[in-house]
N, C-alpha and C. Protein backbone atom coordinates (compact mmCIF):
# COMPACT_ATOMS: atom_id res chain seq x y z
N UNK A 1 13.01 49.48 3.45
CA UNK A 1 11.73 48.83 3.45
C UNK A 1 11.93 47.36 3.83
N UNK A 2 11.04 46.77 4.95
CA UNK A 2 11.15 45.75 5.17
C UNK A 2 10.28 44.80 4.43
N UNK A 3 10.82 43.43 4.19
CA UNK A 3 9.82 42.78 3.60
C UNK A 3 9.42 41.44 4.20
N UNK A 4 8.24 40.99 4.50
CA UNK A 4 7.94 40.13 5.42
C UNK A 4 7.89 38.70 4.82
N UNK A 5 8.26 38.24 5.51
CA UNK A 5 8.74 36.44 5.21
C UNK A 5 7.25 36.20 5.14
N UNK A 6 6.69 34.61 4.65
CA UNK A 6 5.21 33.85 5.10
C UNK A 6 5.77 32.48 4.46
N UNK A 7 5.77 31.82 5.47
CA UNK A 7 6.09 30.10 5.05
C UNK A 7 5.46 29.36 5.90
N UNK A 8 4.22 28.72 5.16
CA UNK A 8 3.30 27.95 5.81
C UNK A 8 3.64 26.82 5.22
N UNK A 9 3.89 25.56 5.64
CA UNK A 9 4.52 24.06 4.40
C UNK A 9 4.61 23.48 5.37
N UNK A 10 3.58 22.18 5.36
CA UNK A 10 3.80 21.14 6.09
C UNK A 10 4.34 19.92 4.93
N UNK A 11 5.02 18.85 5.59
CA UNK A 11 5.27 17.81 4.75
C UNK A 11 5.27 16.50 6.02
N UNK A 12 4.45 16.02 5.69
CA UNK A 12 3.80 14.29 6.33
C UNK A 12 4.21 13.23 5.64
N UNK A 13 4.35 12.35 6.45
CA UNK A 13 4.29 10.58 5.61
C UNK A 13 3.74 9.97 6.86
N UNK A 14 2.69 9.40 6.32
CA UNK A 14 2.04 8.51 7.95
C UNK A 14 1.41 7.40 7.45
N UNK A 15 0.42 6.94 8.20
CA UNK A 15 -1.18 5.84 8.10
C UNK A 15 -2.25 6.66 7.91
N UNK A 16 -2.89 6.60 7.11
CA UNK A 16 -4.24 7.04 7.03
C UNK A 16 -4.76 6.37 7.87
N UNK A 17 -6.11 6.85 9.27
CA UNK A 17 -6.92 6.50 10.14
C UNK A 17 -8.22 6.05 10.04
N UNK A 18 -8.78 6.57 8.63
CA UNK A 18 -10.09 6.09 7.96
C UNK A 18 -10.10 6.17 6.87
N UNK A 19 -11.43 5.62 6.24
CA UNK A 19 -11.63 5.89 4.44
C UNK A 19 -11.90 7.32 4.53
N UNK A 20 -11.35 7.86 3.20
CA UNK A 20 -12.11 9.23 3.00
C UNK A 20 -13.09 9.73 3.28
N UNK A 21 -13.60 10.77 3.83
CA UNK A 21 -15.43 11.00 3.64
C UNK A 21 -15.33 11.90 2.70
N UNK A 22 -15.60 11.71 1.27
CA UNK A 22 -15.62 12.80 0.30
C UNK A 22 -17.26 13.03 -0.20
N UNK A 23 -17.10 15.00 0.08
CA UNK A 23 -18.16 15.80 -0.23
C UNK A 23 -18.79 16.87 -1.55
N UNK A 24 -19.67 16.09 -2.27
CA UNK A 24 -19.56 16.75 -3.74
C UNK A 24 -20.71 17.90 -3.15
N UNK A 25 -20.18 18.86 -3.84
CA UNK A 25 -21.06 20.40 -3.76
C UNK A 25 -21.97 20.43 -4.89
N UNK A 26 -22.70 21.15 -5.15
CA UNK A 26 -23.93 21.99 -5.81
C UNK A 26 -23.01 22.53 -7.26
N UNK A 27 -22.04 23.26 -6.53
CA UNK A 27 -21.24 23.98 -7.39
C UNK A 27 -20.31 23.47 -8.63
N UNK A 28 -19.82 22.45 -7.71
CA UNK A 28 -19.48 21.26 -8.96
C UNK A 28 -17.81 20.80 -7.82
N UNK A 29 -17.65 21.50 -6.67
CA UNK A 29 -16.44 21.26 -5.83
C UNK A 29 -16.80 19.94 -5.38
N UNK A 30 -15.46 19.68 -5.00
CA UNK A 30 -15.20 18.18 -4.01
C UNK A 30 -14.30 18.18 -3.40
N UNK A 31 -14.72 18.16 -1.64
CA UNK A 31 -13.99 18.29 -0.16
C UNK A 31 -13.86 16.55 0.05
N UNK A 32 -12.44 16.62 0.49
CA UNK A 32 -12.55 14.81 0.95
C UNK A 32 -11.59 15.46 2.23
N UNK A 33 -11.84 14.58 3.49
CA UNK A 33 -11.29 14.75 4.57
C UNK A 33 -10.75 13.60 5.11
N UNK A 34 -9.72 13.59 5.93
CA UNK A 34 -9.37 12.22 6.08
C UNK A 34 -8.40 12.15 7.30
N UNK A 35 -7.13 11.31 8.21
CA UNK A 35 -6.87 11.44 8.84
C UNK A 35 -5.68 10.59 9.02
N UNK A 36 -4.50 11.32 9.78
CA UNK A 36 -3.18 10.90 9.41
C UNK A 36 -2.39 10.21 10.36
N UNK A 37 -1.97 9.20 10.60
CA UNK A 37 -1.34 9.08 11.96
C UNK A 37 0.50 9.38 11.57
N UNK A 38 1.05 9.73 12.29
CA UNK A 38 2.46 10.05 12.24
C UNK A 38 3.29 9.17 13.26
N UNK A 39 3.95 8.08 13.52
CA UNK A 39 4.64 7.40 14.58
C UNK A 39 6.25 8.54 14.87
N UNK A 40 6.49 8.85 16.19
CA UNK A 40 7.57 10.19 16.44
C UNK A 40 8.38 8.88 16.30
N UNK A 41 9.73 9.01 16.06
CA UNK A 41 11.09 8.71 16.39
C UNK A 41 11.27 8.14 17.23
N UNK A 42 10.84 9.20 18.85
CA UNK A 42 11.17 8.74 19.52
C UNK A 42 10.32 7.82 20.60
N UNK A 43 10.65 7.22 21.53
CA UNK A 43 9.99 5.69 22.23
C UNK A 43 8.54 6.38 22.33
N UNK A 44 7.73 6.21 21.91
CA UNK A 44 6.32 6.76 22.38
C UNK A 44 5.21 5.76 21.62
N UNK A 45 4.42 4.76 22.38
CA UNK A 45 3.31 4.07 21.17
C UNK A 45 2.39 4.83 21.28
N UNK A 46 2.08 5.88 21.39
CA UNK A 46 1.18 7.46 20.62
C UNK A 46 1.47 7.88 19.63
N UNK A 47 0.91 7.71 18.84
CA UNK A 47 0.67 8.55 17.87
C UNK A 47 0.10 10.29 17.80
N UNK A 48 1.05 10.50 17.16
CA UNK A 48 0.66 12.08 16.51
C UNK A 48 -0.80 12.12 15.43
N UNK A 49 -1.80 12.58 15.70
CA UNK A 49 -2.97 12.40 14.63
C UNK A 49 -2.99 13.95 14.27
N UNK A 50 -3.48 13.65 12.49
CA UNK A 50 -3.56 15.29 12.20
C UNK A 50 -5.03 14.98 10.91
N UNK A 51 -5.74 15.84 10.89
CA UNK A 51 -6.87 16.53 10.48
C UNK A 51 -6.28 16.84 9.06
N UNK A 52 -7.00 15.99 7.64
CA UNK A 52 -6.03 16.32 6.65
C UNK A 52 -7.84 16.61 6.00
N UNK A 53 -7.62 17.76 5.14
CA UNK A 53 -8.38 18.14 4.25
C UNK A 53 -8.16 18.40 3.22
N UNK A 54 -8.62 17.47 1.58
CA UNK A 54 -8.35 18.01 0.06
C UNK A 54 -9.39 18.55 -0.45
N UNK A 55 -9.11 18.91 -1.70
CA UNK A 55 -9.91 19.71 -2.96
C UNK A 55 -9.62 19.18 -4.09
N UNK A 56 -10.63 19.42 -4.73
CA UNK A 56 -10.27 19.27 -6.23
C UNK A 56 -9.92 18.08 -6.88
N UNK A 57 -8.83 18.03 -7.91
CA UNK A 57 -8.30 16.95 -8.32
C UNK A 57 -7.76 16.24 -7.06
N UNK A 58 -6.93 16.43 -5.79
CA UNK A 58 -6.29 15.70 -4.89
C UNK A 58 -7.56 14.84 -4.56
N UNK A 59 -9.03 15.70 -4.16
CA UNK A 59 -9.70 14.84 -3.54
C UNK A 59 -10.40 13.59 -4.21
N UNK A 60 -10.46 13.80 -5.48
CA UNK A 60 -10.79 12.75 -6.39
C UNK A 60 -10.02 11.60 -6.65
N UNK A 61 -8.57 11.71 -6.07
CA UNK A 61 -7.30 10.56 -6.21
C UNK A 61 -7.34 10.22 -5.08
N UNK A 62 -7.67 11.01 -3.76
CA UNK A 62 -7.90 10.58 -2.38
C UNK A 62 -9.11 9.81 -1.89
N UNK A 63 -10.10 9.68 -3.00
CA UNK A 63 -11.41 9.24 -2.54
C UNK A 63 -11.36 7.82 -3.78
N UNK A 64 -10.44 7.55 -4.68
CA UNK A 64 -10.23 6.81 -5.38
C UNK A 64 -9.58 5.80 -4.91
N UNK A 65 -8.31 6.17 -4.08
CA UNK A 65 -7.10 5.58 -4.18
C UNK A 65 -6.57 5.59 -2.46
N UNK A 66 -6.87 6.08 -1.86
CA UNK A 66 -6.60 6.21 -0.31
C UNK A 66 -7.63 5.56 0.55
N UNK A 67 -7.06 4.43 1.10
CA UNK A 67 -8.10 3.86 2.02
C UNK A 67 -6.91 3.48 3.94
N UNK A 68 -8.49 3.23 4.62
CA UNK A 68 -7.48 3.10 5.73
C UNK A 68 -6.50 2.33 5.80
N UNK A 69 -5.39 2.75 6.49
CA UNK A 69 -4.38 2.15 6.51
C UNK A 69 -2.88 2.09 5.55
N UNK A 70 -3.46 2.83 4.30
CA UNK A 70 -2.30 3.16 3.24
C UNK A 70 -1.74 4.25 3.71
N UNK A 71 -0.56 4.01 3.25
CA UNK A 71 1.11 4.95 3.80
C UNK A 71 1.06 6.12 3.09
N UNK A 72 0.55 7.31 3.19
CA UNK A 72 0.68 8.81 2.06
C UNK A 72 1.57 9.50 2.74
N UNK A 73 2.46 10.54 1.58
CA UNK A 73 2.75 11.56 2.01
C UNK A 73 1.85 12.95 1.16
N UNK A 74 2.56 13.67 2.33
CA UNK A 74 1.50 14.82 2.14
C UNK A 74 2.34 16.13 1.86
N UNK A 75 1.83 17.15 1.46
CA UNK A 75 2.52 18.76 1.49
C UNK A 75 1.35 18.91 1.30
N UNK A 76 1.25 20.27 2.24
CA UNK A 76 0.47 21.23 2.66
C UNK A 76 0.46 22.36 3.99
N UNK A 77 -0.43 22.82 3.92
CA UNK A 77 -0.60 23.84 4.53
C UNK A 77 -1.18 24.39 5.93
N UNK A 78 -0.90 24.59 7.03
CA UNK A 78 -2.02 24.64 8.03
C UNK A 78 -2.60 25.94 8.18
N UNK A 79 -4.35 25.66 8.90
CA UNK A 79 -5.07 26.39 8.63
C UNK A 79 -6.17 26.19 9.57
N UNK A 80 -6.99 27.26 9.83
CA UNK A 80 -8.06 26.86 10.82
C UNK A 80 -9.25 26.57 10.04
N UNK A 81 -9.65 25.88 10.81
CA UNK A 81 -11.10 25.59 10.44
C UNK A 81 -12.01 26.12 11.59
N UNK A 82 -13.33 26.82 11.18
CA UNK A 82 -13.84 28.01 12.07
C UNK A 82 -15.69 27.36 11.37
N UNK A 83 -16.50 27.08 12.41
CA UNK A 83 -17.78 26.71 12.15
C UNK A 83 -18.56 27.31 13.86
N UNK A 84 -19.41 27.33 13.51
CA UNK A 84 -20.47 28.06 14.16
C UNK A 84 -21.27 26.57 15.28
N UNK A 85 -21.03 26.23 15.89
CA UNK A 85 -21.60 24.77 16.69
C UNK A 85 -22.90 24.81 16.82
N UNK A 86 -23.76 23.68 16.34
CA UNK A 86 -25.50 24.17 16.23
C UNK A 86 -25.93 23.92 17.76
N UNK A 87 -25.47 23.21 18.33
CA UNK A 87 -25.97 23.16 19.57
C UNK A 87 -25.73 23.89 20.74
N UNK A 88 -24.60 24.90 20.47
CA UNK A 88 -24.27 25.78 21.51
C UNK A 88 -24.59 27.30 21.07
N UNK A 89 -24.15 26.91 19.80
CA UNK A 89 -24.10 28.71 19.12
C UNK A 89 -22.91 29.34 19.30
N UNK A 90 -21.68 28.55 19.79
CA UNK A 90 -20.44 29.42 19.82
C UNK A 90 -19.91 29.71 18.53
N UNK A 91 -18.51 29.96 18.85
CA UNK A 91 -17.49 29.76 18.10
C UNK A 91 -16.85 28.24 17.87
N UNK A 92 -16.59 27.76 17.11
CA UNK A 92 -15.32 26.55 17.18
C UNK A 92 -14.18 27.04 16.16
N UNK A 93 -12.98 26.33 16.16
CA UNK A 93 -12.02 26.15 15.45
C UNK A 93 -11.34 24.56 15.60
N UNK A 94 -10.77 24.44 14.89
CA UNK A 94 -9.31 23.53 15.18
C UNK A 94 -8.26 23.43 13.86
N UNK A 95 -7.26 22.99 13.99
CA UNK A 95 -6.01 23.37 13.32
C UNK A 95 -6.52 21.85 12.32
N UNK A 96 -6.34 22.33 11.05
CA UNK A 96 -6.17 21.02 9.83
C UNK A 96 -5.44 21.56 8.95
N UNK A 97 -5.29 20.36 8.11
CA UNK A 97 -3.73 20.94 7.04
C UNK A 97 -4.56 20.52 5.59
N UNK A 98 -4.52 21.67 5.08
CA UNK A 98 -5.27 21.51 3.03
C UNK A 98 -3.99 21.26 2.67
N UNK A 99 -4.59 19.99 2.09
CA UNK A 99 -3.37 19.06 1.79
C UNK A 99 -3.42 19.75 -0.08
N UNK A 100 -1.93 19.81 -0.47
CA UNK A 100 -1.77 20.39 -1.25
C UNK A 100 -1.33 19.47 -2.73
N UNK A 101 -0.37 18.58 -2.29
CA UNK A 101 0.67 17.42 -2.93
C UNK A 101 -0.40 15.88 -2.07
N UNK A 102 -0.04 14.98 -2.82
CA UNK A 102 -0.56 14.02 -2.11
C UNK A 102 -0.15 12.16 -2.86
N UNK A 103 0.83 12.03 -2.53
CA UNK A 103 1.53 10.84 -2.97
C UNK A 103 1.37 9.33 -1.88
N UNK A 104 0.78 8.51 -2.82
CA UNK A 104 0.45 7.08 -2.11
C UNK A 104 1.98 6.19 -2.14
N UNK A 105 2.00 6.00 -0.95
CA UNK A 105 3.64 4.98 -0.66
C UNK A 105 3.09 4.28 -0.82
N UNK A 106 2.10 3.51 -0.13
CA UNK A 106 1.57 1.94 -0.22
C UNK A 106 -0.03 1.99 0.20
N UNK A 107 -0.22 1.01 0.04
CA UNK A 107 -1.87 0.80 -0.15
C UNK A 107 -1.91 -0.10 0.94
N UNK A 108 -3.55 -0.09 1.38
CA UNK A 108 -3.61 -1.09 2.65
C UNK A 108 -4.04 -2.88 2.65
N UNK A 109 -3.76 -2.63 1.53
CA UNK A 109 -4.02 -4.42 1.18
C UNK A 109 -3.48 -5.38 1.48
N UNK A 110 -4.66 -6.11 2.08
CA UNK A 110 -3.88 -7.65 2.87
C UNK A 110 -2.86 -8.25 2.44
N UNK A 111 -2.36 -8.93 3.39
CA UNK A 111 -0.69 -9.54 3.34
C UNK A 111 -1.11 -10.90 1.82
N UNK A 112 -2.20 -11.43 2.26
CA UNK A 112 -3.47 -12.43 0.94
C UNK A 112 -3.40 -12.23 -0.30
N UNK A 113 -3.88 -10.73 -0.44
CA UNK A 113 -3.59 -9.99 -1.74
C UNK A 113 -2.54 -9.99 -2.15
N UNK A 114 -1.63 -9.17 -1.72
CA UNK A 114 -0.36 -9.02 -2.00
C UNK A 114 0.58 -10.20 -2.09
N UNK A 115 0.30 -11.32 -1.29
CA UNK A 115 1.06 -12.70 -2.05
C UNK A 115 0.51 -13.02 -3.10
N UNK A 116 -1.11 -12.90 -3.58
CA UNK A 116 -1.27 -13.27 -4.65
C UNK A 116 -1.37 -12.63 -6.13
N UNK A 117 -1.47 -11.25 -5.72
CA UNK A 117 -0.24 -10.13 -6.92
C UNK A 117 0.88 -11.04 -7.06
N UNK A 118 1.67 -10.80 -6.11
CA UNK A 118 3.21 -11.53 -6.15
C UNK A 118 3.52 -12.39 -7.29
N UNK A 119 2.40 -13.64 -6.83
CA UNK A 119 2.20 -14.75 -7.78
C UNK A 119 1.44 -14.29 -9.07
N UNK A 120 0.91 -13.51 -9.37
CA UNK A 120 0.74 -13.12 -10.54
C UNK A 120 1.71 -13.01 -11.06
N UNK A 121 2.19 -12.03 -10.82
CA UNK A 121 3.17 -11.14 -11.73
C UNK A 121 4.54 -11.87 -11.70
N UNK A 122 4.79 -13.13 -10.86
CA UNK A 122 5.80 -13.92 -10.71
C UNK A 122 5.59 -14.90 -12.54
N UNK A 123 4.62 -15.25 -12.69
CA UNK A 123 3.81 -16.12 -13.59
C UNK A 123 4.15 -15.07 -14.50
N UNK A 124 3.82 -13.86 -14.96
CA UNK A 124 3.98 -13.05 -15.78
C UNK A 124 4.94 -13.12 -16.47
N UNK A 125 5.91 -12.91 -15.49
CA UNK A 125 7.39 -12.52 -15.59
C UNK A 125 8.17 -13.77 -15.92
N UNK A 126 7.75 -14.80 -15.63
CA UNK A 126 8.38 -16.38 -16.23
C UNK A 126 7.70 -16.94 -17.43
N UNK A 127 6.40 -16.29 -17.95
CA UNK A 127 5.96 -16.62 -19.48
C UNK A 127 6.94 -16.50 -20.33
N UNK A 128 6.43 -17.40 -21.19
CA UNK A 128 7.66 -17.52 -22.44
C UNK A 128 6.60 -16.43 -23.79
N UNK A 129 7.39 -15.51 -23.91
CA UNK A 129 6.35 -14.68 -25.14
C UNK A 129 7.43 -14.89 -26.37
């Protein structure tokens, strides 16, 4: 008896391309969608862009905490997305990844900010307690 392999697993680290657009349902769900840039290795100033879609708890930390320009990595899954086009009446698809895992490297906050964190927590850290 044979037994069949299935390994669907993507794993990303990029730029987020926009703020979230997160979608609360009727039901009590929440879709946040968002968008990834990937820089290749090799000499190319193109970017790789990918179609990232969450649920649930992810999308509530993604619509919290993910804005354009912060560094995430991702695990997940690819998958089609299949909608009915109102203006033609076809078919559509295209390939997006339900993001599964979803970890913030860095946030997109000005170089401004972040010197003046710095200096906070510089001040912090030299109080006499």
């Amino acid at each position: 008896m044979t037994q069949q392999v299935y390994v669907n697993k993507i794993e990303l680290v990029g730029r987020v391309g926009q703020n979230p657009e997160t979608r609360y349902f009727e039901s009590g769900a929440v879709k946040c969608t968002l968008t990834l840039a990937i820089k290749p290795p090799y000499k190319s100033d193109t970017p790789l862009w990918f179609d990232l879609e969450a649920w649930g708890n992810i999308a509530e930390v993604a619509t919290q905490y993910v804005k354009k320009g912060s560094t995430i990595g991702i695990t997940g899954e690819l998958v089609l997305d299949k909608w009915i086009d109102k203006n033609t009446e076809e078919l559509r698809e295209k390939p997006l990844i339900r993001v599964n895992n979803l970890e913030l490297i860095s946030s997109s906050r000005s170089s401004e900010e972040i010197e003046s964190n710095s200096d906070q927590q510089n001040q912090i850290l030299n109080a006499n307690f």
